[in-house]
Protein backbone atom coordinates (compact mmCIF):
# COMPACT_ATOMS: atom_id res chain seq x y z
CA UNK A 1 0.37 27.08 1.50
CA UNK A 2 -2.73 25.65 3.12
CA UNK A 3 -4.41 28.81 3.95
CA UNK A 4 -3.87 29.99 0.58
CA UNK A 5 -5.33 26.52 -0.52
CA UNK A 6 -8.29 26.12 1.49
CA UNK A 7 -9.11 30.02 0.35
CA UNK A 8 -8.59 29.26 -2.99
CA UNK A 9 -10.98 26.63 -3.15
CA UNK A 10 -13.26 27.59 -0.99
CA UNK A 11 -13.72 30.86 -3.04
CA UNK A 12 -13.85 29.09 -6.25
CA UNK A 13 -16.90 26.70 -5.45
CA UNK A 14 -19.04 29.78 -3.27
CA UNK A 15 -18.57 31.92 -6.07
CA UNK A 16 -18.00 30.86 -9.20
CA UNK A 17 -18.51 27.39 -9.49
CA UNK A 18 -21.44 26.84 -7.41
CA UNK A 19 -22.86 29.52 -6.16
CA UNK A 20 -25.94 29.73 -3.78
CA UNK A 21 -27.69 32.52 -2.45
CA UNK A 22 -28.76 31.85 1.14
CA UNK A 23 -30.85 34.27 3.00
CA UNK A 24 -29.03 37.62 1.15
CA UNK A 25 -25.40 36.61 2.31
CA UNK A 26 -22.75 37.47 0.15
CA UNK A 27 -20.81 34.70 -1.85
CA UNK A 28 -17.93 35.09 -0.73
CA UNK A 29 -18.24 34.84 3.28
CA UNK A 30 -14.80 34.63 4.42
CA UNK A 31 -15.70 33.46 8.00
CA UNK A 32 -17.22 30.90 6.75
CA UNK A 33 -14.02 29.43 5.25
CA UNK A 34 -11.70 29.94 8.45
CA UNK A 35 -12.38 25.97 9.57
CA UNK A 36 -11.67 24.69 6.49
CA UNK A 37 -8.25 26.87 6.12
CA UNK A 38 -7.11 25.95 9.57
CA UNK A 39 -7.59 22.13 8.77
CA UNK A 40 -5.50 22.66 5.09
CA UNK A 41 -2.77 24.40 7.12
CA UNK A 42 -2.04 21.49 9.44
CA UNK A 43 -3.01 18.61 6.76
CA UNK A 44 -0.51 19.98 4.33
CA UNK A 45 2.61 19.50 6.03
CA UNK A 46 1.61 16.45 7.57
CA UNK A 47 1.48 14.75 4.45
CA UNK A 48 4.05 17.04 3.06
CA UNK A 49 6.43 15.19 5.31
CA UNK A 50 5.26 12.10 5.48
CA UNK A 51 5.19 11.48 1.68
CA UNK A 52 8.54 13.07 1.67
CA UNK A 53 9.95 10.93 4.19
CA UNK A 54 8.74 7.92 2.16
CA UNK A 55 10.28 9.12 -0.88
CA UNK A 56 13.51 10.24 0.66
CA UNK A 57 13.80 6.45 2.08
CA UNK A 58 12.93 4.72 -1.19
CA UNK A 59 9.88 3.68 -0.12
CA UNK A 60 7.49 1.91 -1.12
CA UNK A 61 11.04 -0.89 -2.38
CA UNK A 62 8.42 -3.50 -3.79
CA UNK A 63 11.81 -5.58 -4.69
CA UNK A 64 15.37 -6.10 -3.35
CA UNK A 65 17.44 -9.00 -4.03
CA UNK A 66 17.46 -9.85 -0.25
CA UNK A 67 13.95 -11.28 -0.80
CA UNK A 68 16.00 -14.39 -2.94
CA UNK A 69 17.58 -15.34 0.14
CA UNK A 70 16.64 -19.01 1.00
CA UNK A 71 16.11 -18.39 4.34
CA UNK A 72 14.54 -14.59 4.62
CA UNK A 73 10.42 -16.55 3.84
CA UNK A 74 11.04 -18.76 6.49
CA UNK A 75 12.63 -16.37 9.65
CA UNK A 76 12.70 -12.71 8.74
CA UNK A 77 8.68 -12.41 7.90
CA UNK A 78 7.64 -14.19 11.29
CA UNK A 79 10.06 -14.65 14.65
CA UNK A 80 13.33 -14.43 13.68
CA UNK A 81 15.83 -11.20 13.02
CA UNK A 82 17.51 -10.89 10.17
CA UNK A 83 20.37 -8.78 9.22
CA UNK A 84 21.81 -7.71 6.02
CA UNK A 85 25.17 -5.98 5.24
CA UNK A 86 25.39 -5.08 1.59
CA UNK A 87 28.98 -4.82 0.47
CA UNK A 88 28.99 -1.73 -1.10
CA UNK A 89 32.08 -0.03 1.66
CA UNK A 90 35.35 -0.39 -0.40
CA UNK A 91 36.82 -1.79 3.11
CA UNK A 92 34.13 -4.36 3.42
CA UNK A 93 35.50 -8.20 3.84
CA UNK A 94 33.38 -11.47 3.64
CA UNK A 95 35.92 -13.09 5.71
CA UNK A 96 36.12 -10.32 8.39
CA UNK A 97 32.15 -10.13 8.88
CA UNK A 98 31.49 -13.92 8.72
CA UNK A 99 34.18 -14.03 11.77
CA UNK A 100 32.62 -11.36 13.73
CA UNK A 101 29.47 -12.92 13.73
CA UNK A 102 30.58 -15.95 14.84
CA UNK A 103 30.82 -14.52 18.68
CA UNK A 104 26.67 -14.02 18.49
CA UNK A 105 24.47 -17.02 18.19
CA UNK A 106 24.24 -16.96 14.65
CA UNK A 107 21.86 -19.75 12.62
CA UNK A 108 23.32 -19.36 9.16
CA UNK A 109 25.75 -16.47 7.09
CA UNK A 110 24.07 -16.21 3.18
CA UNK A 111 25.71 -14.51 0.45
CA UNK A 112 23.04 -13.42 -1.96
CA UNK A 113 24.12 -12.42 -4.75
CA UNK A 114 22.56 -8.33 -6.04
């Protein structure tokens, strides 16, 4: 898909839409466009999967109702870890998770509400 790209393009600005005659040489001078090509090929799926990776995670999530939390401004954003367990299993318990994190050092359980 690059290669075909970077030919594409390169073809369409030598020869049609800005041509220039330098020293005789024929518009289209296919060695000329092998650099370019190369560079398309490896570019486009680089950002292929990058931009797919962000969109397959949901990024960029410019709001989630974790950010109403009344302690997520003053821990999560500098020093401090912050975990969240959304309660969307059908087995998921309140009760059950508040007492399992009672064994770790925890500073405060929040229920926030989606």
């Amino acid at each position: 898909m690059g290669v075909t790209t970077a030919f594409l393009m390169e073809t369409w600005i030598a020869v049609w839409s800005y041509p220039l005659n330098i020293g005789g040489r024929p518009l289209f001078s296919w060695p000329a466009f092998i650099i370019p090509a190369y560079e398309w090929t490896i570019r486009s799926p680089g950002l292929s999967a990058a931009f797919g990776m962000c969109a397959l995670n949901g990024l960029p999530q410019l709001y989630h109702p974790l950010f109403n939390a009344p302690n997520f401004r003053q821990g999560a954003t500098t020093d401090k870890f912050f975990l969240c367990l959304e309660a969307t299993d059908p087995r998921f318990s309140i009760m059950g998770n508040t007492s399992a994190s009672g064994t770790v050092l925890t500073a405060s359980v929040v229920e926030v509400e989606l």
